[in-house]
C-alpha atoms as a PDB file:
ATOM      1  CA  UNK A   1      59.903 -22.618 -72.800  1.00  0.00           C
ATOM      2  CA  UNK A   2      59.651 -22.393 -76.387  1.00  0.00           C
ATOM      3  CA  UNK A   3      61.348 -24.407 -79.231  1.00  0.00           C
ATOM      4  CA  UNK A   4      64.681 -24.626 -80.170  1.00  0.00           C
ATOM      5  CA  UNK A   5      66.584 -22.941 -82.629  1.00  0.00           C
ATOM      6  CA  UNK A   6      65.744 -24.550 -85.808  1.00  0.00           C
ATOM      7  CA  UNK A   7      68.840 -25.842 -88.386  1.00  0.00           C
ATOM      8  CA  UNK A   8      67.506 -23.302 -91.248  1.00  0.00           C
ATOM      9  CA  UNK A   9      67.804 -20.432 -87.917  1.00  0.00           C
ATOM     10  CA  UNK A  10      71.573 -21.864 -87.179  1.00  0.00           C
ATOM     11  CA  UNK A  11      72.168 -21.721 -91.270  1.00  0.00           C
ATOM     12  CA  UNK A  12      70.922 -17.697 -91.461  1.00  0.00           C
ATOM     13  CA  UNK A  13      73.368 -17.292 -88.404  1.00  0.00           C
ATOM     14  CA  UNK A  14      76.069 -18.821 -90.169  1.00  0.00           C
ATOM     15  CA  UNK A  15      75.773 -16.990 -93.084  1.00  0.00           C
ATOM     16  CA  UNK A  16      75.668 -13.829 -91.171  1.00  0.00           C
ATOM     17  CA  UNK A  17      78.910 -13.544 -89.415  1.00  0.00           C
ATOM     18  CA  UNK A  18      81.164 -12.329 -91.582  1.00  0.00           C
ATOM     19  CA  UNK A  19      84.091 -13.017 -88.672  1.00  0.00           C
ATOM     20  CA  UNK A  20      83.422 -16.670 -88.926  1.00  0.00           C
ATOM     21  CA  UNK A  21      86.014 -18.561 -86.898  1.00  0.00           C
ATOM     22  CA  UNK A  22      86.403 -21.457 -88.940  1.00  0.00           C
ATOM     23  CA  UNK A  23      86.917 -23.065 -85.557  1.00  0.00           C
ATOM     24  CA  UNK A  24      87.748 -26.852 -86.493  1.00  0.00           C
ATOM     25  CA  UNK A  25      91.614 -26.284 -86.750  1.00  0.00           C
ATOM     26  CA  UNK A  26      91.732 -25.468 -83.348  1.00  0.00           C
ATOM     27  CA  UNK A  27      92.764 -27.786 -80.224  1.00  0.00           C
ATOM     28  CA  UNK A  28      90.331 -28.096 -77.634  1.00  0.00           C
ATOM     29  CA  UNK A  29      92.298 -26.040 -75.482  1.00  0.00           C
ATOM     30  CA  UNK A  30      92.546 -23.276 -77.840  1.00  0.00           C
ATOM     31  CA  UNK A  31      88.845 -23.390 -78.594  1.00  0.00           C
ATOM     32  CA  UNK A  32      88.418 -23.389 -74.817  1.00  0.00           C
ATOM     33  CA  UNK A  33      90.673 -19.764 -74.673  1.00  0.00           C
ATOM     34  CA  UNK A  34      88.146 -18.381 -77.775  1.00  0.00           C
ATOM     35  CA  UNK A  35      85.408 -19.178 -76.352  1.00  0.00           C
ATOM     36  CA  UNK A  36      86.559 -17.105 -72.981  1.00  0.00           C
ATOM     37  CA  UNK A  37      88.102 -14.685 -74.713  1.00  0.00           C
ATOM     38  CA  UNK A  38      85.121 -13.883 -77.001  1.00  0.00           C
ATOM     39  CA  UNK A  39      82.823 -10.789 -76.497  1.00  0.00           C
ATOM     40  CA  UNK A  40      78.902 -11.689 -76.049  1.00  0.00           C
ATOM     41  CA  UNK A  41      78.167 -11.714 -79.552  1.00  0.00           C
ATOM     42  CA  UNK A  42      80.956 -13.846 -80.870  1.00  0.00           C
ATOM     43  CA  UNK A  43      80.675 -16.586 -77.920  1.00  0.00           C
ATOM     44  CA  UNK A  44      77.209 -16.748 -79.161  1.00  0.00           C
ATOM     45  CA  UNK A  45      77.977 -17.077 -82.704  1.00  0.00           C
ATOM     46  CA  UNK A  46      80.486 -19.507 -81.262  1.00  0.00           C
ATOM     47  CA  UNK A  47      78.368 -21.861 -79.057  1.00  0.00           C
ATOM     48  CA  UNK A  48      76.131 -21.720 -82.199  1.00  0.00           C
ATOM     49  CA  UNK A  49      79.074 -23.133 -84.723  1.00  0.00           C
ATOM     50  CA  UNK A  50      79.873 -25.890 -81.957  1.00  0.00           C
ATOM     51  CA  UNK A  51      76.349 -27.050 -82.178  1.00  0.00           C
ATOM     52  CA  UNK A  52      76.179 -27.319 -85.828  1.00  0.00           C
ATOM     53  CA  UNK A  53      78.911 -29.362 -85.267  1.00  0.00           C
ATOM     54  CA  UNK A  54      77.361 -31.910 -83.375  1.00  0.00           C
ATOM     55  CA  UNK A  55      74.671 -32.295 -85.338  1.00  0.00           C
ATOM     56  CA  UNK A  56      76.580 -33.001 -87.933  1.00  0.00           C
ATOM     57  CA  UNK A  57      78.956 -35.110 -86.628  1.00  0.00           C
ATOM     58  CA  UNK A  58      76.583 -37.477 -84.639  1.00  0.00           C
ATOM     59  CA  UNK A  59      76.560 -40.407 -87.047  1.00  0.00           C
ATOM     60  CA  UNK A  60      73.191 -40.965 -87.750  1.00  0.00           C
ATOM     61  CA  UNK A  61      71.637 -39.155 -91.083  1.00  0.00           C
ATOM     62  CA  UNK A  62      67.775 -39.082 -89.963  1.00  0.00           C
ATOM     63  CA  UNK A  63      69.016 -35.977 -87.853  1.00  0.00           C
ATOM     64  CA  UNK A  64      67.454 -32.989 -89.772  1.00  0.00           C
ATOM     65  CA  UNK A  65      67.241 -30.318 -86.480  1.00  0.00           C
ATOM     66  CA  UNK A  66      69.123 -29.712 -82.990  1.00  0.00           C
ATOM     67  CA  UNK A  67      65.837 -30.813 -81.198  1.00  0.00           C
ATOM     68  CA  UNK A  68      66.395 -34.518 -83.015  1.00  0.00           C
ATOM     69  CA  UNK A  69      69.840 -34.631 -81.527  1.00  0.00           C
ATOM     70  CA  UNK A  70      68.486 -33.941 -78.298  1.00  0.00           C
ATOM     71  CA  UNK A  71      65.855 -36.582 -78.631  1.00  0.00           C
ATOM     72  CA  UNK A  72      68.934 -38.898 -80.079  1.00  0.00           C
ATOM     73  CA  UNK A  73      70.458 -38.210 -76.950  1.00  0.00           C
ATOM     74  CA  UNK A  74      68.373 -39.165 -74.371  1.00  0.00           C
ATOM     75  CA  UNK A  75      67.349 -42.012 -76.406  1.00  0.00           C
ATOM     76  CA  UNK A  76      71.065 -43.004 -75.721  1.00  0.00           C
ATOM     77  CA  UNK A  77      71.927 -41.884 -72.319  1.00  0.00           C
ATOM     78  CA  UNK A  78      68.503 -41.083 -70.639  1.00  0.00           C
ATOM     79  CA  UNK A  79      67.815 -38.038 -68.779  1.00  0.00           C
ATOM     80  CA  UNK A  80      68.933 -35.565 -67.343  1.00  0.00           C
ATOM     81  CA  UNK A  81      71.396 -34.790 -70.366  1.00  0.00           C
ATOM     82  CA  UNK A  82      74.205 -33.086 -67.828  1.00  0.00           C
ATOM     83  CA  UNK A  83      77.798 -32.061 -68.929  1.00  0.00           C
ATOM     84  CA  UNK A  84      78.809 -35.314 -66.343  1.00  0.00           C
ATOM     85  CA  UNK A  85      76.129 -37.658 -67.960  1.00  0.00           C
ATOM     86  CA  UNK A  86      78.028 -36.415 -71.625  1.00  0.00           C
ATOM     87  CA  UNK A  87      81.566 -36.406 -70.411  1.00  0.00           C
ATOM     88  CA  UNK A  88      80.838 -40.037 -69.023  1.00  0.00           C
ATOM     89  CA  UNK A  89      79.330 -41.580 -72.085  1.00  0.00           C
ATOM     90  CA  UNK A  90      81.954 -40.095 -74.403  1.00  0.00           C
ATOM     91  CA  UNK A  91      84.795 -41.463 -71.845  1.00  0.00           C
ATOM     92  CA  UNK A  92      82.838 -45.085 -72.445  1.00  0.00           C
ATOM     93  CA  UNK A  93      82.916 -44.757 -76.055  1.00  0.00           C
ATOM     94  CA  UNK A  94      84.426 -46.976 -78.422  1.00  0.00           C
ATOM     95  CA  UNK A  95      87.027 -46.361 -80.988  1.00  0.00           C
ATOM     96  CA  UNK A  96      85.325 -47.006 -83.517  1.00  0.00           C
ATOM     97  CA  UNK A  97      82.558 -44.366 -81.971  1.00  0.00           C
ATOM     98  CA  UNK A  98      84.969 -41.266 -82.963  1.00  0.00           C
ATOM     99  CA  UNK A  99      81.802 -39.367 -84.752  1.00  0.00           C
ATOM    100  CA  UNK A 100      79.934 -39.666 -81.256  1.00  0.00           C
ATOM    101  CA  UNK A 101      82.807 -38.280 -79.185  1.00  0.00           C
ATOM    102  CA  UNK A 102      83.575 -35.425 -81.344  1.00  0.00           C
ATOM    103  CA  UNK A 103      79.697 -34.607 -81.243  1.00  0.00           C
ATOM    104  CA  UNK A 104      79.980 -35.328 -77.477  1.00  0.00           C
ATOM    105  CA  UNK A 105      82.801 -32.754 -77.161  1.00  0.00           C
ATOM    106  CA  UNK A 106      81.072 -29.727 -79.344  1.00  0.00           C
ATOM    107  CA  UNK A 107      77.925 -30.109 -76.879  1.00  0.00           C
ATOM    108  CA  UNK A 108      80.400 -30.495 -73.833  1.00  0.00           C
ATOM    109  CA  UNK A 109      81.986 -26.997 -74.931  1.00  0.00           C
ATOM    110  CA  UNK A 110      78.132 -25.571 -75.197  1.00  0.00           C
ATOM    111  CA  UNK A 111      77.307 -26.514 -71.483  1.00  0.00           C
ATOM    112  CA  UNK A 112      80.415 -25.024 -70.087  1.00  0.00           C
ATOM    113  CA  UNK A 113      80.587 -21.879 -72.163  1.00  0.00           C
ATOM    114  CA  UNK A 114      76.875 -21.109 -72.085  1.00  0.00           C
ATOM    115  CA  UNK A 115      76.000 -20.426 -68.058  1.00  0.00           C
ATOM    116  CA  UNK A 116      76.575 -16.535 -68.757  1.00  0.00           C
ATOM    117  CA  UNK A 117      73.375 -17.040 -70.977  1.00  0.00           C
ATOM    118  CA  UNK A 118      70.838 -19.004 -68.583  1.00  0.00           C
ATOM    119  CA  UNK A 119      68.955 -17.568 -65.505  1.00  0.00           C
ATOM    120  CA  UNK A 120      67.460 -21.030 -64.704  1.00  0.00           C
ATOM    121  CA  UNK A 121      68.911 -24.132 -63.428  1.00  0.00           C
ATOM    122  CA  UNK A 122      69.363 -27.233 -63.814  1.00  0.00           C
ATOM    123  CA  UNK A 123      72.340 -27.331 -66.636  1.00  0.00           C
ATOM    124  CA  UNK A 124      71.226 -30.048 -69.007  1.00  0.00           C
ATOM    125  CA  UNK A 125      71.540 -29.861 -72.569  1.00  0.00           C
ATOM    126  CA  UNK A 126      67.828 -29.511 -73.552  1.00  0.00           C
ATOM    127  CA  UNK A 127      67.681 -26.376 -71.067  1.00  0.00           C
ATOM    128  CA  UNK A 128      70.884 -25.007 -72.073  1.00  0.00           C
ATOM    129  CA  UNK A 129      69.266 -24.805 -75.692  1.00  0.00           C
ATOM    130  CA  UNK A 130      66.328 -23.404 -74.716  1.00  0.00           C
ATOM    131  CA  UNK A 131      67.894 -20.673 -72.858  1.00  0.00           C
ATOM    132  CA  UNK A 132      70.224 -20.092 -75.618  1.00  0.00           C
ATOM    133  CA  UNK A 133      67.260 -20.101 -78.794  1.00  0.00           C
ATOM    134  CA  UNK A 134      66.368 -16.448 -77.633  1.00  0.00           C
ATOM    135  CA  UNK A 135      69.448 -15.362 -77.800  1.00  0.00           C
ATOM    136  CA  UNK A 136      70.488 -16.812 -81.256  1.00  0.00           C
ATOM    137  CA  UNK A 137      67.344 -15.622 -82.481  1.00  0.00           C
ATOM    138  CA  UNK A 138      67.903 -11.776 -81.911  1.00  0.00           C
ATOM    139  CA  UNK A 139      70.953 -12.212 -83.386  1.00  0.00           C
ATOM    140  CA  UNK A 140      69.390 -13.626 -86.569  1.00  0.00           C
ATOM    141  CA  UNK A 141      69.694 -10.601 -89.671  1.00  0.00           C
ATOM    142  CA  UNK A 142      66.369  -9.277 -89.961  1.00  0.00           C
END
């Protein structure tokens, strides 16, 4: 399993969708629907814009790539990184942790959305990633 996507990769993919969903006025449960709803190569484009999010809202600035967040994470919460091990630490969360739960809930919307994608199990968030890189890569404008 190679690498995942980089944050200069997720930057060329946001740049080339021109249907960009400008997905942050949406509820949860209407960002739950679009993701559904969405044909292959919009959910992708999709799962990708929810993981910029996280990134970026995780609340600590030495975060320069997805992989980082990753190693943030299990830092945090240990292994394996599961959608229960996620849902559980954002539930624990204080208040004043808002940055952590929306970043929490982006990634949470990645490991339920993305199964279609991934041939191998188990689920966890590093895996996920992995599985999805390939994918996010063809899509990437030549």
């Amino acid at each position: 399993m190679g690498p995942i996507i980089t944050w200069e990769e997720l930057q060329l993919l946001d740049e080339a969708d021109n249907s960009r969903s400008a997905f942050a006025p949406y509820t949860e449960n209407e960002l739950q629907k679009l993701l559904q709803q969405a044909q292959d190569p919009q959910r992708l484009l999709l799962l990708a814009e929810l993981l910029v999010a996280a990134v970026t809202d995780w609340p600590f600035y030495h975060l320069k790539q997805p992989a980082d967040l990753v190693a943030a994470l299990q830092q945090e919460l240990g292994d394996p990184l599961t959608a229960e091990r996620l849902r559980l630490h954002a539930t624990g969360l204080r208040q004043t942790d808002r940055w952590k739960v929306e970043a929490l809930r982006s990634l949470l919307l990645v490991l339920e959305h993305a199964p279609g994608y991934l041939v191998e199990p188990p689920l966890t968030l590093p895996r996920i990633l992995a599985q999805l890189t390939p994918h996010w890569r063809a899509a990437l404008p030549s």
